[in-house]
N, C-alpha and C. Protein backbone atom coordinates (compact mmCIF):
# COMPACT_ATOMS: atom_id res chain seq x y z
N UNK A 1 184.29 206.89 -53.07
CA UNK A 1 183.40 207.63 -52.20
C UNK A 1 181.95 207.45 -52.64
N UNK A 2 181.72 207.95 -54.09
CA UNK A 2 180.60 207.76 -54.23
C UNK A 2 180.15 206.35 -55.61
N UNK A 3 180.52 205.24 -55.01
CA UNK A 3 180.53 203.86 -56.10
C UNK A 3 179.01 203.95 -57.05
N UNK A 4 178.14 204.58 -57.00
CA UNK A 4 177.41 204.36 -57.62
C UNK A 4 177.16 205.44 -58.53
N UNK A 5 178.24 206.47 -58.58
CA UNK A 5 178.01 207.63 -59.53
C UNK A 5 178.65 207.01 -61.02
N UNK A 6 178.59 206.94 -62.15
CA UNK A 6 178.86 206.39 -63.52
C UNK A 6 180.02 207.19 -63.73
N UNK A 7 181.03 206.86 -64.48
CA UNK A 7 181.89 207.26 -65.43
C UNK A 7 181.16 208.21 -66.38
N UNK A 8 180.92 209.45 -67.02
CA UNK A 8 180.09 210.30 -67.86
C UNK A 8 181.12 210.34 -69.11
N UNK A 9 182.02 209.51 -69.09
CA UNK A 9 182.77 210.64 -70.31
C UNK A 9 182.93 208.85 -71.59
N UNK A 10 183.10 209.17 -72.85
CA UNK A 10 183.67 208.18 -73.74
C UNK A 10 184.98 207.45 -73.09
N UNK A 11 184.96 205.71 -73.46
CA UNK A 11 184.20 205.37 -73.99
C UNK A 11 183.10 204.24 -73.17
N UNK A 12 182.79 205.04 -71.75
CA UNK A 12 181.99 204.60 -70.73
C UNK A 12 180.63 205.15 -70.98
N UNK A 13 180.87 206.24 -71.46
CA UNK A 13 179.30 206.47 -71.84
C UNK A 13 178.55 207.17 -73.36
N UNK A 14 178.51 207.05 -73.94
CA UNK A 14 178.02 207.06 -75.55
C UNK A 14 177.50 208.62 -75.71
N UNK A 15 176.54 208.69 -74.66
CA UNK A 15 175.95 210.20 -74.93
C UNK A 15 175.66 210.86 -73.53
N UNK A 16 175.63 211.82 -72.85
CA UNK A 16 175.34 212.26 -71.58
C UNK A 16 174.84 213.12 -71.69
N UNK A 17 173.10 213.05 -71.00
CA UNK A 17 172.15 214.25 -70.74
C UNK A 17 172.62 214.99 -69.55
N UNK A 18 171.86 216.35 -69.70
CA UNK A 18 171.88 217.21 -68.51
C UNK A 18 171.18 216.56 -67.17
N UNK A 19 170.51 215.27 -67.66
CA UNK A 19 169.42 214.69 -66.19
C UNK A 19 170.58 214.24 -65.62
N UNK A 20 171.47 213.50 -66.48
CA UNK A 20 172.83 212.57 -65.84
C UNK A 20 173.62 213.01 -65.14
N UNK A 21 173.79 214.39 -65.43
CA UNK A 21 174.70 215.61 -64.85
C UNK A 21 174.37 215.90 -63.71
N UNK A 22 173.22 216.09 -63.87
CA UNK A 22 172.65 216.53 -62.55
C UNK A 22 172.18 215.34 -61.88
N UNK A 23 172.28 214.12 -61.95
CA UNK A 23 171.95 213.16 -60.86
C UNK A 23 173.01 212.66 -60.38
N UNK A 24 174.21 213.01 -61.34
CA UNK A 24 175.76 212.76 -60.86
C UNK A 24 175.53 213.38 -59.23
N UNK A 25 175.33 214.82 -59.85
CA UNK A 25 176.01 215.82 -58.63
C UNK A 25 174.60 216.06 -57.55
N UNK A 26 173.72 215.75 -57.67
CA UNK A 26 172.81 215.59 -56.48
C UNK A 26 173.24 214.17 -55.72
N UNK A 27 174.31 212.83 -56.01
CA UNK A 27 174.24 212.37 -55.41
C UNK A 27 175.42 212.80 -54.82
N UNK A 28 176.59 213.51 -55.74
CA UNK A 28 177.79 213.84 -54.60
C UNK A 28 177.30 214.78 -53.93
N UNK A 29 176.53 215.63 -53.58
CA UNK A 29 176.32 216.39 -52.84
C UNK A 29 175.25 215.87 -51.43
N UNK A 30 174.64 214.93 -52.04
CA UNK A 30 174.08 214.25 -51.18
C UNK A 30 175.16 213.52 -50.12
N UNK A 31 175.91 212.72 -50.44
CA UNK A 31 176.92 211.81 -49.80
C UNK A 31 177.70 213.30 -48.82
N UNK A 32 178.13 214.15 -49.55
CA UNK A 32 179.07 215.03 -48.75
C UNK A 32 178.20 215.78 -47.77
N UNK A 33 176.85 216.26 -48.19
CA UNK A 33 176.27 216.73 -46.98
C UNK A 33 175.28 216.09 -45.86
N UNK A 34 175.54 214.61 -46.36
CA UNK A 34 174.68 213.60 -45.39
C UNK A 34 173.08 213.48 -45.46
N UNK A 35 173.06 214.61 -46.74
CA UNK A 35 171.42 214.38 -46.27
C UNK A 35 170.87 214.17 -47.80
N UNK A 36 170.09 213.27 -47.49
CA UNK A 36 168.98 212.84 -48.53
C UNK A 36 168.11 213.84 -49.12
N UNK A 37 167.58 214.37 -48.16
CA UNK A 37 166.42 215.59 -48.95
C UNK A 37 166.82 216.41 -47.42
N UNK A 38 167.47 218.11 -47.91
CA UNK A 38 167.53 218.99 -46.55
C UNK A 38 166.64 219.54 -46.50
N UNK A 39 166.88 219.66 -45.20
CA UNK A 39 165.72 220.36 -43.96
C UNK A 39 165.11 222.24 -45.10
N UNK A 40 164.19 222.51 -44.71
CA UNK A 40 164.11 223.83 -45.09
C UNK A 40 164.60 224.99 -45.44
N UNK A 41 165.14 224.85 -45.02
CA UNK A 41 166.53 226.33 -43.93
C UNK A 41 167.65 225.80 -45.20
N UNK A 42 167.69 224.47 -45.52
CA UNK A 42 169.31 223.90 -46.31
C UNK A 42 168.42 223.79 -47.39
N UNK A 43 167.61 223.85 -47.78
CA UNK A 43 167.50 223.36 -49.36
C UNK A 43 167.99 224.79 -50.61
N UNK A 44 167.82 225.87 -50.18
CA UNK A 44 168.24 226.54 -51.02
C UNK A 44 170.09 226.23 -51.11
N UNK A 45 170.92 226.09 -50.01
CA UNK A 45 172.21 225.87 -50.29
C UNK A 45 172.49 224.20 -51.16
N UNK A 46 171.42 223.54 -50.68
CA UNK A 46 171.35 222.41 -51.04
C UNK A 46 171.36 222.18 -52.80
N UNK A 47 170.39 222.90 -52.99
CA UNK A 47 169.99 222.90 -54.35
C UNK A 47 171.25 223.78 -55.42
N UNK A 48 171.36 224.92 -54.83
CA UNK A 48 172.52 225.50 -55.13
C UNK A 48 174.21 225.03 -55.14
N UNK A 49 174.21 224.03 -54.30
CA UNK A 49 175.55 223.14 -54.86
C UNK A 49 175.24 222.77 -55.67
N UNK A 50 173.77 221.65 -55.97
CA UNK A 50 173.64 220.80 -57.10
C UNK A 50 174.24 221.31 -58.49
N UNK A 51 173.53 222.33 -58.75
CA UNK A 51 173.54 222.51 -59.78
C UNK A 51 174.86 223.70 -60.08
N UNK A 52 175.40 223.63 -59.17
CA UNK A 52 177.07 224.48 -59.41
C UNK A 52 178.29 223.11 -59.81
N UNK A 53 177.58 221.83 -59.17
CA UNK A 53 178.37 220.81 -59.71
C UNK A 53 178.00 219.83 -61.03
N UNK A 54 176.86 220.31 -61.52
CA UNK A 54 176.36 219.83 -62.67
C UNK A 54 177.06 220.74 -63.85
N UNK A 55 177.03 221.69 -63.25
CA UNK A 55 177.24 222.93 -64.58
C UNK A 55 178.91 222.79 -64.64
N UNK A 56 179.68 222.68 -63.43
CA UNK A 56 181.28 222.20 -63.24
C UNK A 56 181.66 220.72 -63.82
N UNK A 57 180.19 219.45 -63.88
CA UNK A 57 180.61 218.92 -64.44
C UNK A 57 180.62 218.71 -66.31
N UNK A 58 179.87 219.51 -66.74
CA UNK A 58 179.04 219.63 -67.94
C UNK A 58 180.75 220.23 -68.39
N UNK A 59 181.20 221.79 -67.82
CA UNK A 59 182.19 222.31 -68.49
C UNK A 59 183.82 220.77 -68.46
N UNK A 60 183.74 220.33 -67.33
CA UNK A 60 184.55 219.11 -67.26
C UNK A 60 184.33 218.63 -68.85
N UNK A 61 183.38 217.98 -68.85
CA UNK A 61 182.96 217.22 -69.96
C UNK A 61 183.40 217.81 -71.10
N UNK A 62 182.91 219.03 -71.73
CA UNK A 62 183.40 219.23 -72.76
C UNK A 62 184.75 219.81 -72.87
N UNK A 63 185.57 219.96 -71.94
CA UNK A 63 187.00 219.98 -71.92
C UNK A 63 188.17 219.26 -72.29
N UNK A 64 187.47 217.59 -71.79
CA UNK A 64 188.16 216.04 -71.81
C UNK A 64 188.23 215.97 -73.37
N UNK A 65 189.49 215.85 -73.65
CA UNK A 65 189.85 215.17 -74.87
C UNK A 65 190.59 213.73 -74.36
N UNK A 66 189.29 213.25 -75.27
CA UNK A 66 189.81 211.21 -74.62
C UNK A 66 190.41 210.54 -75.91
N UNK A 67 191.46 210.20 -75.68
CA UNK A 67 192.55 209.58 -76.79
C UNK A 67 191.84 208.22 -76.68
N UNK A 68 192.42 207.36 -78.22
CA UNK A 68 192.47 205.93 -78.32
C UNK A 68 191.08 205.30 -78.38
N UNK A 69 191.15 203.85 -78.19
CA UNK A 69 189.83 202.82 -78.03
C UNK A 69 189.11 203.03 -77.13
N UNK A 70 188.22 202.11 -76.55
CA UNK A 70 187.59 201.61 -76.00
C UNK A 70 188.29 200.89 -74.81
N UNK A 71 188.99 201.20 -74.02
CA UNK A 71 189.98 200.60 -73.14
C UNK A 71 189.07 200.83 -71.92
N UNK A 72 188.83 199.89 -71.27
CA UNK A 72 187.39 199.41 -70.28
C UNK A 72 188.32 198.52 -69.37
């Protein structure tokens, strides 16, 4: 769905900031609500997914216990 969002977790990614987190989920939220930058009226819901899926992915993150190598 969204091919250009990164893998965030070891051993695809070494270290992951909160910018990463949150550019993850401003673009899934972008793709699911069609819009690039919303209208007035949508940016508070807009903004308010973002960062309910940054913070959902952050707790993701430190949840994942990733076994083994480097298997790519």
């Amino acid at each position: 769905m969204c091919r250009s969002i990164k893998t965030l977790r070891p051993p695809y990614a070494e270290s992951v900031t909160e910018a990463d987190m949150r550019a993850a989920a401003l673009q899934y939220v972008r793709k699911i609500s069609g819009f690039r930058q919303p209208a007035a009226h949508n940016a508070e819901a807009f903004d308010k997914a973002v960062e309910a899926i940054a913070a959902a992915t952050g707790e993701l993150l430190e949840s994942l216990e990733v076994r083994g190598g480097a298997a790519r």
